[in-house]
C-alpha atoms as a PDB file:
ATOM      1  CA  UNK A   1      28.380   6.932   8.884  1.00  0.00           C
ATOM      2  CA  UNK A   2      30.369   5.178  11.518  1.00  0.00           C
ATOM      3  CA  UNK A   3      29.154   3.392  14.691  1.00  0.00           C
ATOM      4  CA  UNK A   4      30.852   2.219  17.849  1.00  0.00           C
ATOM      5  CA  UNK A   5      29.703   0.349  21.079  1.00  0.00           C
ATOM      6  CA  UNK A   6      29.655   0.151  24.638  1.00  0.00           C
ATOM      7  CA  UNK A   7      42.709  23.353  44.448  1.00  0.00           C
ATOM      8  CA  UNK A   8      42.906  25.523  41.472  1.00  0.00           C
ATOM      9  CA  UNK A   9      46.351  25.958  41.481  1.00  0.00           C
ATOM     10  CA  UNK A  10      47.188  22.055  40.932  1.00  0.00           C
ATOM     11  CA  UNK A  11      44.697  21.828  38.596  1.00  0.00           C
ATOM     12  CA  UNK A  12      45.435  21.494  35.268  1.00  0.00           C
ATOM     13  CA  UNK A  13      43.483  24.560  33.142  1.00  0.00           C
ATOM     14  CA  UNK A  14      41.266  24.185  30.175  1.00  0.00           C
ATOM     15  CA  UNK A  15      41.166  27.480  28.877  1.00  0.00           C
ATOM     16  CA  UNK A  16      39.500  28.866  25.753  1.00  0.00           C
ATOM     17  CA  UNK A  17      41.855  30.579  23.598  1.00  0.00           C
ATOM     18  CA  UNK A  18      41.807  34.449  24.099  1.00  0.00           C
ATOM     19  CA  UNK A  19      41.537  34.724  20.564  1.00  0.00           C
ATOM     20  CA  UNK A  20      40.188  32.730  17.670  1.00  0.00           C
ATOM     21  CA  UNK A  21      41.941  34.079  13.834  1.00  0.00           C
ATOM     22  CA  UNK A  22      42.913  31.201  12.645  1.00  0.00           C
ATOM     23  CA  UNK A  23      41.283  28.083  11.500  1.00  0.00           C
ATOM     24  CA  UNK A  24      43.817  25.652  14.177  1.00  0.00           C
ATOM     25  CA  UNK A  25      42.262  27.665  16.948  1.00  0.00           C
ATOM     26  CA  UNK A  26      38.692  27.216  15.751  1.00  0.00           C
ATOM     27  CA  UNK A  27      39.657  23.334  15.391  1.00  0.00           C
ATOM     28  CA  UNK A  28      41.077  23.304  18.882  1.00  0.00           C
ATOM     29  CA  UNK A  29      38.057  25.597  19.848  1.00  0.00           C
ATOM     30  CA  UNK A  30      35.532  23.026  18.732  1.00  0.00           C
ATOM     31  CA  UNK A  31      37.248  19.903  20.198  1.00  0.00           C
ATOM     32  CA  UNK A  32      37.742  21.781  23.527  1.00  0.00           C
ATOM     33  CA  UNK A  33      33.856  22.269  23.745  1.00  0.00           C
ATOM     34  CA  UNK A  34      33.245  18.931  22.408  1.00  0.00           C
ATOM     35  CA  UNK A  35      35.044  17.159  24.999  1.00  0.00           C
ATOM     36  CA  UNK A  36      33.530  19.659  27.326  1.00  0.00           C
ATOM     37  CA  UNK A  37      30.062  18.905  26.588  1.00  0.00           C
ATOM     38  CA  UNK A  38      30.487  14.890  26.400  1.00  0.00           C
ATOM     39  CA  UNK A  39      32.410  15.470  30.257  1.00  0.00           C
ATOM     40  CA  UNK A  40      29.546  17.292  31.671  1.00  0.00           C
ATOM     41  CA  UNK A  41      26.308  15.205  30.171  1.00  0.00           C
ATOM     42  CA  UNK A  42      28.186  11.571  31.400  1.00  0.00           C
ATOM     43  CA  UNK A  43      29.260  12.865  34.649  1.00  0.00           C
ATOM     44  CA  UNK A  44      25.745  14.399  35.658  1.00  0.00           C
ATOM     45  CA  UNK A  45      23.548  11.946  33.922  1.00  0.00           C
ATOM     46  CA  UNK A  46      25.818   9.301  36.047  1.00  0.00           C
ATOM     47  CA  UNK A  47      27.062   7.051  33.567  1.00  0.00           C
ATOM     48  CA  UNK A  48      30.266   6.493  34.934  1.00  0.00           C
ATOM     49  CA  UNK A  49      32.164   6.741  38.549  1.00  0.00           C
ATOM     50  CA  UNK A  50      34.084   9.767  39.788  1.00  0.00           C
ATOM     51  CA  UNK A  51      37.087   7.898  39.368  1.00  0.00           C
ATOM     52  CA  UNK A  52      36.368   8.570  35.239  1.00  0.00           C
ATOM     53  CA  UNK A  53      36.978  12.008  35.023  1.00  0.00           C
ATOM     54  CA  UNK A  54      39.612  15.175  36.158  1.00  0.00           C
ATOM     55  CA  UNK A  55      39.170  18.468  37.307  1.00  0.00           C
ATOM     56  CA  UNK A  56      39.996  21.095  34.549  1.00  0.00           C
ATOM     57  CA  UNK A  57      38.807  25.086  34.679  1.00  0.00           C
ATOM     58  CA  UNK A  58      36.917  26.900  32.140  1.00  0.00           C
ATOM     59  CA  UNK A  59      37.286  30.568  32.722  1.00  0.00           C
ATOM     60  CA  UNK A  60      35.820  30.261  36.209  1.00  0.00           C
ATOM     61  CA  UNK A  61      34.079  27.249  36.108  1.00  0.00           C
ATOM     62  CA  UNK A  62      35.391  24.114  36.926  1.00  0.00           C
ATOM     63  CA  UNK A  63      34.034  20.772  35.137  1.00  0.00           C
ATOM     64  CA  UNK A  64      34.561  17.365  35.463  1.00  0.00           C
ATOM     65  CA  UNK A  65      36.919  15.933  32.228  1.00  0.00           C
ATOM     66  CA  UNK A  66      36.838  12.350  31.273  1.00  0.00           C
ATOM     67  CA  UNK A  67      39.727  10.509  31.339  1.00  0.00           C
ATOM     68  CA  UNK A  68      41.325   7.142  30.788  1.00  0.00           C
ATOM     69  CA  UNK A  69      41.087   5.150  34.017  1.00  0.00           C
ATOM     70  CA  UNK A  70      42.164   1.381  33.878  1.00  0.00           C
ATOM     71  CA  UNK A  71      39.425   0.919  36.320  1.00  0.00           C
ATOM     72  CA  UNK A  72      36.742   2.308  34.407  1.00  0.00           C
ATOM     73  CA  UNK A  73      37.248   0.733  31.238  1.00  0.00           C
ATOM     74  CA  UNK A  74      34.061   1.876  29.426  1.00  0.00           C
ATOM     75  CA  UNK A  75      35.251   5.985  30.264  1.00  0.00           C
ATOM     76  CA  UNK A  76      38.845   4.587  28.307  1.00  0.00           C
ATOM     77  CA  UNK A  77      36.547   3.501  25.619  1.00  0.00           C
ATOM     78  CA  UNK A  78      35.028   6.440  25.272  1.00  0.00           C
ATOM     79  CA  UNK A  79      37.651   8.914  25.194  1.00  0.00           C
ATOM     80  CA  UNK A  80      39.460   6.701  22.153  1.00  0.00           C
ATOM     81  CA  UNK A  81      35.932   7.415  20.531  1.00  0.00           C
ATOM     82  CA  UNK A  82      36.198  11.108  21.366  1.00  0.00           C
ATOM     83  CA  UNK A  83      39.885  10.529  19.299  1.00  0.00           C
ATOM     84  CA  UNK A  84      38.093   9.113  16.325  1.00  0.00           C
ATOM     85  CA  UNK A  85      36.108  12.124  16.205  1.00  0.00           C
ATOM     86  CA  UNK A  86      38.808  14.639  16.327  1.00  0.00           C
ATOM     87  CA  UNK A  87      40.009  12.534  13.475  1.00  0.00           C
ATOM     88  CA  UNK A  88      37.020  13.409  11.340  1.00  0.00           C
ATOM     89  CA  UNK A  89      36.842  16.725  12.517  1.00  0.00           C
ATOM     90  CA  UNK A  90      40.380  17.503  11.877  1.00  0.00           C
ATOM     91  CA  UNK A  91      40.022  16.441   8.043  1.00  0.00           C
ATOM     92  CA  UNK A  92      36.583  18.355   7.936  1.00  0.00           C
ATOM     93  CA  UNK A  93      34.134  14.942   7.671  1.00  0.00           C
ATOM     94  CA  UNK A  94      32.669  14.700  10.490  1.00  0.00           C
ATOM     95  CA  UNK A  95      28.768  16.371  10.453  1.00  0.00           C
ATOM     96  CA  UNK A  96      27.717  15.135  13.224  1.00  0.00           C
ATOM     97  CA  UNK A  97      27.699  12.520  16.260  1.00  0.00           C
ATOM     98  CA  UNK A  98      25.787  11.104  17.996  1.00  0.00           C
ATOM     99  CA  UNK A  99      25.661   9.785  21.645  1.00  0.00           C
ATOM    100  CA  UNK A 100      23.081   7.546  22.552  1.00  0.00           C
ATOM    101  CA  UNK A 101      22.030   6.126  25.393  1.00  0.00           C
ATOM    102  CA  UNK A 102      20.015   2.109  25.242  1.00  0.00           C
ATOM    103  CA  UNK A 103      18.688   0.090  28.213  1.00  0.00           C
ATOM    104  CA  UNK A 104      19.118  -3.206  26.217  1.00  0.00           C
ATOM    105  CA  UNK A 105      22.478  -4.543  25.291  1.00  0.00           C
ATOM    106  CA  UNK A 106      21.024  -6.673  22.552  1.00  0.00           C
ATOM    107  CA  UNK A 107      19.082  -3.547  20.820  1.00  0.00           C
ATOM    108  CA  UNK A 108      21.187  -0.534  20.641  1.00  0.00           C
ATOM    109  CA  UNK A 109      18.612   1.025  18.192  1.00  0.00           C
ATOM    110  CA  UNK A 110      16.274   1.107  20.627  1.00  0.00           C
ATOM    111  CA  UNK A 111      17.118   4.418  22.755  1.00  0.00           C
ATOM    112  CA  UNK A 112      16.357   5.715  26.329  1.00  0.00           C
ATOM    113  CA  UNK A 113      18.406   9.217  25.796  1.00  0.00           C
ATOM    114  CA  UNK A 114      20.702  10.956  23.186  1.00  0.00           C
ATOM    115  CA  UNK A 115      22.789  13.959  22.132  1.00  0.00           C
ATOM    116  CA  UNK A 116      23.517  15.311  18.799  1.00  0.00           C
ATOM    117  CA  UNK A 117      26.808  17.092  18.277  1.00  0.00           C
ATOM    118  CA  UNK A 118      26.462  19.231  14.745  1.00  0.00           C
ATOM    119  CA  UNK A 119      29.143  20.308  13.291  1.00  0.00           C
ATOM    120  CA  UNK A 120      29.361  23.046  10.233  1.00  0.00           C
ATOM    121  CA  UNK A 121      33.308  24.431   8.577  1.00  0.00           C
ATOM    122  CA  UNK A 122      33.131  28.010   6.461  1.00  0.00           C
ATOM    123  CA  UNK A 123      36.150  29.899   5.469  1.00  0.00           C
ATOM    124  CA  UNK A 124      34.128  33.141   5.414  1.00  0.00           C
ATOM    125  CA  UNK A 125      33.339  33.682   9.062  1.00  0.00           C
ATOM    126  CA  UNK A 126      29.946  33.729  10.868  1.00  0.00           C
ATOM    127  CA  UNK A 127      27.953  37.219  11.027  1.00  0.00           C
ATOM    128  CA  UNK A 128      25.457  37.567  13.787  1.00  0.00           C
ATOM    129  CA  UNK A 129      22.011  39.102  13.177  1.00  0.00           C
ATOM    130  CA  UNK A 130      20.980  42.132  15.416  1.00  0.00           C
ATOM    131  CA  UNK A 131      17.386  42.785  14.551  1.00  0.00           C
ATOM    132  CA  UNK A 132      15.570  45.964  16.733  1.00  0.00           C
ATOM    133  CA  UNK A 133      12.487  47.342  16.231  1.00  0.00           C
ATOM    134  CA  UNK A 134      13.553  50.634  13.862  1.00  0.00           C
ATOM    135  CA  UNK A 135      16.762  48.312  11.898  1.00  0.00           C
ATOM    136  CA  UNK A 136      18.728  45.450  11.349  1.00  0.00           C
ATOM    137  CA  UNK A 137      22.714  45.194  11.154  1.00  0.00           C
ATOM    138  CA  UNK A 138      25.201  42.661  11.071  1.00  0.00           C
ATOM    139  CA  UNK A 139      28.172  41.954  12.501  1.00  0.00           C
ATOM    140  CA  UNK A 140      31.258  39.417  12.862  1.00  0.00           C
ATOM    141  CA  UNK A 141      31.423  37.331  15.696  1.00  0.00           C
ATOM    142  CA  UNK A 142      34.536  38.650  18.042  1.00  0.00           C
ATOM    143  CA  UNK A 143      37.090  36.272  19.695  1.00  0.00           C
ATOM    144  CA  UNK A 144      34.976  37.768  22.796  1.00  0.00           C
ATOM    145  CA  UNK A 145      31.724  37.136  21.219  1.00  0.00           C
ATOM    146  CA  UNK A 146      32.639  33.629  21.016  1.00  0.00           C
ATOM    147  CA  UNK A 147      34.429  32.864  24.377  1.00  0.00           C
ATOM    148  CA  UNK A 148      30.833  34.252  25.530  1.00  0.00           C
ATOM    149  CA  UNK A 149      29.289  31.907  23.782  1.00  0.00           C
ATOM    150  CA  UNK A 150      31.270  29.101  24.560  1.00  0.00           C
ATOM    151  CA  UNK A 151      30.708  29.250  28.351  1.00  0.00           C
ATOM    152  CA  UNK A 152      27.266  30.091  27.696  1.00  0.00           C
ATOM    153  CA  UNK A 153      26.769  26.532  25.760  1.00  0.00           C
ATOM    154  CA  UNK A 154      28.330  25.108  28.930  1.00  0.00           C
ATOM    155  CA  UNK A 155      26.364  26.764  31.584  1.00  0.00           C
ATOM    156  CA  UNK A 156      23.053  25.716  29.538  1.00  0.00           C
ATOM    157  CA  UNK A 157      24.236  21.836  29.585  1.00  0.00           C
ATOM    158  CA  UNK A 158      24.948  21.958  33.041  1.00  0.00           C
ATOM    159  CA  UNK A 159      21.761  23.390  34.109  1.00  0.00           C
ATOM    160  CA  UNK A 160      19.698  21.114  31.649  1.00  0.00           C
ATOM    161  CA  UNK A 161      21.712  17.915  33.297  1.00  0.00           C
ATOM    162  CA  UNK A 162      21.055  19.031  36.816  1.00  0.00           C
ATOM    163  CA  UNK A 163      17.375  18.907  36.297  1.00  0.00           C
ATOM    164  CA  UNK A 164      16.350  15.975  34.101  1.00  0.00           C
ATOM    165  CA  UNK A 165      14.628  13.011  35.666  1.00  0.00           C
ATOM    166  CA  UNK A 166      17.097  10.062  36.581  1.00  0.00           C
ATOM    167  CA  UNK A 167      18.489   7.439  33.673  1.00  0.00           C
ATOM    168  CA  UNK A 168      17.757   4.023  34.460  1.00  0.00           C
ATOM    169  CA  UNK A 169      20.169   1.945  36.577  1.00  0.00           C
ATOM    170  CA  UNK A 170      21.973   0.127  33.975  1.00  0.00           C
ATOM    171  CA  UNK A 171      22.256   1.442  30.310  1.00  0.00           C
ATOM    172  CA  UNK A 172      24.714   0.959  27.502  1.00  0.00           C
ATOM    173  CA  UNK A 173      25.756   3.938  25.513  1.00  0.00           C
ATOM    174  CA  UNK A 174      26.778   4.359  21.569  1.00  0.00           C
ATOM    175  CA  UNK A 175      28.417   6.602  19.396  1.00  0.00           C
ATOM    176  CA  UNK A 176      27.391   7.819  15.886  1.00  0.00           C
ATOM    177  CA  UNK A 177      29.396   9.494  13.518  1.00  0.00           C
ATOM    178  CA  UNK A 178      28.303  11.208  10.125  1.00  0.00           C
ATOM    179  CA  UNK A 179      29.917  12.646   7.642  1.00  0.00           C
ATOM    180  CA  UNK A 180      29.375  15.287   4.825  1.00  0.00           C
ATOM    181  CA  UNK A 181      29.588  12.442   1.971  1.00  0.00           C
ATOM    182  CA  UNK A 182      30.657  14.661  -0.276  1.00  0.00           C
ATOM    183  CA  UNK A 183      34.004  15.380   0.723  1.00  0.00           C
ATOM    184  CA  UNK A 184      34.530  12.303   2.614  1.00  0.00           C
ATOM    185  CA  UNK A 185      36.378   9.288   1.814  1.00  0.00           C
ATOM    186  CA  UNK A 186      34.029   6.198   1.371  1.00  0.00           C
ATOM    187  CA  UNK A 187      36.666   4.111   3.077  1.00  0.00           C
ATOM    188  CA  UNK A 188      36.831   6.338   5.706  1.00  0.00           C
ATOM    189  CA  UNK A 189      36.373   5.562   9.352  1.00  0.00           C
ATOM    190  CA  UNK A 190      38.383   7.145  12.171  1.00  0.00           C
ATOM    191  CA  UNK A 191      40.046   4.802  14.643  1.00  0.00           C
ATOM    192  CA  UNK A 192      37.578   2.684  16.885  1.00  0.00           C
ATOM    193  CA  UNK A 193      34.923   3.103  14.613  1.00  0.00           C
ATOM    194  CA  UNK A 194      33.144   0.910  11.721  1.00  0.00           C
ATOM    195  CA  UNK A 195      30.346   0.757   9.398  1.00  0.00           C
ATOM    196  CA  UNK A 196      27.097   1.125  10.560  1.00  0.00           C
ATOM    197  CA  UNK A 197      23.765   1.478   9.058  1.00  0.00           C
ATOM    198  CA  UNK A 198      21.706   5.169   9.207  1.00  0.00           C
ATOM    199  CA  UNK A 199      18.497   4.117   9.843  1.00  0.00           C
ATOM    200  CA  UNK A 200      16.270   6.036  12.557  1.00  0.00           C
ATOM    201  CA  UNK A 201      16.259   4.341  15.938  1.00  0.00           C
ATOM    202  CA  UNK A 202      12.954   3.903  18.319  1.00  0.00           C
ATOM    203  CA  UNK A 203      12.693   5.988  21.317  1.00  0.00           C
ATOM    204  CA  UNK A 204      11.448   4.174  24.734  1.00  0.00           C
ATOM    205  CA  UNK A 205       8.553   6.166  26.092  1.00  0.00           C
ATOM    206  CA  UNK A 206       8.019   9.661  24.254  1.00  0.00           C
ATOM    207  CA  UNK A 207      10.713  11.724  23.405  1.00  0.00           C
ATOM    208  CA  UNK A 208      10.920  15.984  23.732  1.00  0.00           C
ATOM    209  CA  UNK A 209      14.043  17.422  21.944  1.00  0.00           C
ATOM    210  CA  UNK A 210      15.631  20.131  23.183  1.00  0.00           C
ATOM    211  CA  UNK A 211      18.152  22.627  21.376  1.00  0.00           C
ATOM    212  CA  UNK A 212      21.189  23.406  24.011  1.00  0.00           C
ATOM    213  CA  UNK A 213      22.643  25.923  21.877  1.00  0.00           C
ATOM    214  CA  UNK A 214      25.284  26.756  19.543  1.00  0.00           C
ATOM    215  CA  UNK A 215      29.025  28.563  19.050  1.00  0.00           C
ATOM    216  CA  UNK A 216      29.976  29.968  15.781  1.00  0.00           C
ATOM    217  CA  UNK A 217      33.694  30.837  15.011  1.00  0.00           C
ATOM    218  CA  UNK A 218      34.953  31.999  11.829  1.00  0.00           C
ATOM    219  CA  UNK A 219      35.487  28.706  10.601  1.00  0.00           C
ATOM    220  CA  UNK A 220      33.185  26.502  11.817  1.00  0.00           C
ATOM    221  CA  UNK A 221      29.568  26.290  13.792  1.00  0.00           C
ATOM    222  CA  UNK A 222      29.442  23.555  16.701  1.00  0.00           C
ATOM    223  CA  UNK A 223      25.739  22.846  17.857  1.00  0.00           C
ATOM    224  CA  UNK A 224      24.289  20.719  20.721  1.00  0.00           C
ATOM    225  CA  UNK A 225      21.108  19.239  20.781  1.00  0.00           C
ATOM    226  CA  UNK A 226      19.210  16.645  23.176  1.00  0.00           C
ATOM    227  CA  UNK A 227      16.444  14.222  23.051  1.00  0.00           C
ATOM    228  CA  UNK A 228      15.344  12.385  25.764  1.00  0.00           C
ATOM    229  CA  UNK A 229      12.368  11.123  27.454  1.00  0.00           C
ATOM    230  CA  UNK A 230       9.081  13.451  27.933  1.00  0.00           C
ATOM    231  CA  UNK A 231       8.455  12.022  31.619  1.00  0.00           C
ATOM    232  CA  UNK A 232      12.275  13.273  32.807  1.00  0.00           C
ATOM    233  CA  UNK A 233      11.547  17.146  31.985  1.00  0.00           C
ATOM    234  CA  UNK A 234       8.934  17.115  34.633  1.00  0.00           C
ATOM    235  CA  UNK A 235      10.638  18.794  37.875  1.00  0.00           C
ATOM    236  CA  UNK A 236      12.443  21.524  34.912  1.00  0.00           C
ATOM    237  CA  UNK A 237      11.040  24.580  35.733  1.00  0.00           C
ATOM    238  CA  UNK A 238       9.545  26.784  32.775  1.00  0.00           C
ATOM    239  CA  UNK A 239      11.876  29.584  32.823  1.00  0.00           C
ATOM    240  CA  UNK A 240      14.520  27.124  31.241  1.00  0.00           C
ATOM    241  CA  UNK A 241      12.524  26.232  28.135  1.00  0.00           C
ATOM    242  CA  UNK A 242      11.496  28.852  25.397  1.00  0.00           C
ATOM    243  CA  UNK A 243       9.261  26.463  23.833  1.00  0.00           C
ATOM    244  CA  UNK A 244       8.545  27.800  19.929  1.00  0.00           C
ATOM    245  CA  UNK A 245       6.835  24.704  19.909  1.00  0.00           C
ATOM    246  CA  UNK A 246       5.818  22.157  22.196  1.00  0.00           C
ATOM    247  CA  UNK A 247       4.852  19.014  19.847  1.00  0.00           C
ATOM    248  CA  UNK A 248       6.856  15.932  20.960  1.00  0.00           C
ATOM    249  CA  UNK A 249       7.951  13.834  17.920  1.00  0.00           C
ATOM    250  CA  UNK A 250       6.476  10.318  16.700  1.00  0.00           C
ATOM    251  CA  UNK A 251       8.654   7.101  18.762  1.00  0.00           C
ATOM    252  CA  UNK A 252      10.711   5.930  15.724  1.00  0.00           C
ATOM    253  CA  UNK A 253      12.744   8.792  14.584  1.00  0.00           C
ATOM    254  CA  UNK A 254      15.775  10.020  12.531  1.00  0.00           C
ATOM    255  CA  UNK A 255      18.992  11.346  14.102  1.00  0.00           C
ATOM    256  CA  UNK A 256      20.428  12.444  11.044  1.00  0.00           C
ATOM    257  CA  UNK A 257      17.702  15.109  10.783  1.00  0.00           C
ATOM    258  CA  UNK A 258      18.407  18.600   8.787  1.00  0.00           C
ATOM    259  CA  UNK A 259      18.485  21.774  10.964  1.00  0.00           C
ATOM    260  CA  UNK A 260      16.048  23.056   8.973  1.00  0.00           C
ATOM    261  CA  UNK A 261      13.755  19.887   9.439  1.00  0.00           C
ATOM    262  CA  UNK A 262      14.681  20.230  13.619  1.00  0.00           C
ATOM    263  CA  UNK A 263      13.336  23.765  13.836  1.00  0.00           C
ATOM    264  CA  UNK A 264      10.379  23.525  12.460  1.00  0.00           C
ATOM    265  CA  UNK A 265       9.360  20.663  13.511  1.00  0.00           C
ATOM    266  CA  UNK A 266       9.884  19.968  17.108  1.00  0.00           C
ATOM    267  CA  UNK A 267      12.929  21.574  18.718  1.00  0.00           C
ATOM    268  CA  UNK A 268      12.485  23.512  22.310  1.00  0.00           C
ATOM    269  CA  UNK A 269      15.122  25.913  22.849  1.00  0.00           C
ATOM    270  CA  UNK A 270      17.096  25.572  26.538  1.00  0.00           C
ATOM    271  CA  UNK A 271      17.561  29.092  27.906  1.00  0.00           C
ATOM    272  CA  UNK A 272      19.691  30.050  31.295  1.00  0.00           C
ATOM    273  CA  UNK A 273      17.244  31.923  33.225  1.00  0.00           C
ATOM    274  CA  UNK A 274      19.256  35.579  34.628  1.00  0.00           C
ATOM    275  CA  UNK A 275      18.579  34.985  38.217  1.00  0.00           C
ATOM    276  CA  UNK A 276      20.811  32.006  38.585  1.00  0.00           C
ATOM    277  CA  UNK A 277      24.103  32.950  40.259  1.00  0.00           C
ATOM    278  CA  UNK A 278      27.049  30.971  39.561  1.00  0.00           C
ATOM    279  CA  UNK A 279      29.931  30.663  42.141  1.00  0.00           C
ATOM    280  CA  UNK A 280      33.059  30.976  40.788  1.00  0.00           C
ATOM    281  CA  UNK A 281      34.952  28.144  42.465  1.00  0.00           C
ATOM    282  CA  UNK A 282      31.949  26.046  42.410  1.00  0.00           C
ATOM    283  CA  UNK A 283      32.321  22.582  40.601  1.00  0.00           C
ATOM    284  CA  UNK A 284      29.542  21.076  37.692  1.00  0.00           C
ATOM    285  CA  UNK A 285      28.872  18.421  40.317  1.00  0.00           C
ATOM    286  CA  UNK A 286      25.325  16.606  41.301  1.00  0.00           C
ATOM    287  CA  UNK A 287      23.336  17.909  44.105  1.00  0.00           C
END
């Protein structure tokens, strides 16, 4: 595990590839959505200035993009993290990281907010289960199938960001990485990283997790997850959560949980509700 601290036209586009075959396109796929995801929790959560991040398109959507800005040093910082990771991810270690958010610049393991980024690498391609009532069948997930899912995945962050309670005023973030040990390196650690410990961290006030959502390619499965605190989900309407189960979890916890461990135990799954209408040249932006 590593650890770190701290007009359409003229706009550049950030577009999905139309198809995904081989496993370079799934890699630049998965980074894509990555940097996607980080872009849209930081800028709506408000963790840095508008100065921090670009305009870029995805399909029709347009989302803010973090960027190095000499006068937002702690966005710089982060996006030479975000490089470390596409380290790992290129050379199939990385399992998961983790972004968390602290109010307490002495006690990083102490945490007001977090996301989980899980990542998974096959060779034989996802199949997605279609279950009715008479039959079941199977079938491979289509370059279409996953552009679908990709914007989907954004959409669901977006909407989730827009309605959580406020962060507090000043917070610190952190970056996790973990890898699958078995195949990694145990010198390993991608630029602007070091060692760190594992250990679960303690959650200020009580925390709900949340499953985003997921995209499968062929050759690898990129998931997003969020905890944060219980008292911020108040003003999210129902219709957003599909809550399997509604337990909150004990204050100290793990975030190197198994997926298996997170469903059962107590994951709420984040669902885009079909009345929403989306405008087409509207920005992810705060209202």
């Amino acid at each position: 595990m590593a650890t770190a601290q701290l007009q359409r036209t003229s706009v550049s586009a950030l577009v999905f590839p139309s198809k995904v075959t081989t496993e370079q396109q799934s890699s630049g796929l998965v980074k894509r959505l990555l940097a996607v995801s980080v872009s849209c929790i930081t800028y709506l959560r408000g963790l840095f200035p508008e100065c921090a991040y670009g305009a870029r398109y995805v399909d029709d959507l347009c989302v803010k993009i973090l960027k190095e800005d000499k006068n937002c040093p702690g966005s710089t910082q982060l996006v030479k993290w975000m490089r470390g990771c596409y380290d790992a991810l290129q050379k199939k270690y990385l399992r998961m990281v983790v972004l968390a958010v602290y109010t307490n610049p002495e006690d990083p393991q102490t945490i007001s907010e977090c996301y989980q980024f899980k990542f998974k690498y096959t060779t034989n391609g996802p199949i997605m289960d279609f279950i009715s009532k008479n039959q079941s069948s199977e079938s491979i997930m289509s370059s279409a199938d996953i552009k679908k899912a990709s914007i989907l995945l954004i959409r669901k962050i977006y909407i989730l960001m827009q309605n959580l309670g406020p962060l507090p005023n000043d917070v610190c973030l952190t970056m996790k990485l973990f890898y699958y040990d078995e195949v990694t390196p145990p010198d390993y650690q991608p630029p602007g990283f070091k060692d760190g410990d594992c250990e679960g961290v303690i959650f200020e006030g009580e925390p709900m997790y949340l499953n985003v959502g997921e995209v499968p390619t062929p050759f690898h499965t990129f998931k997003v997850k969020v905890t944060t605190e219980k008292e911020r989900m108040e003003n999210i309407d129902s219709t957003i959560l599909s809550p399997k189960q509604l337990k909150t979890a004990p204050q100290k916890i793990l975030v190197d949980k198994d997926d298996l461990e997170d469903e059962q135990e107590h994951y709420v799954s984040v669902n885009i509700f079909k009345e929403i209408k989306y405008n087409s040249n509207k920005c992810l932006t705060q209202f």
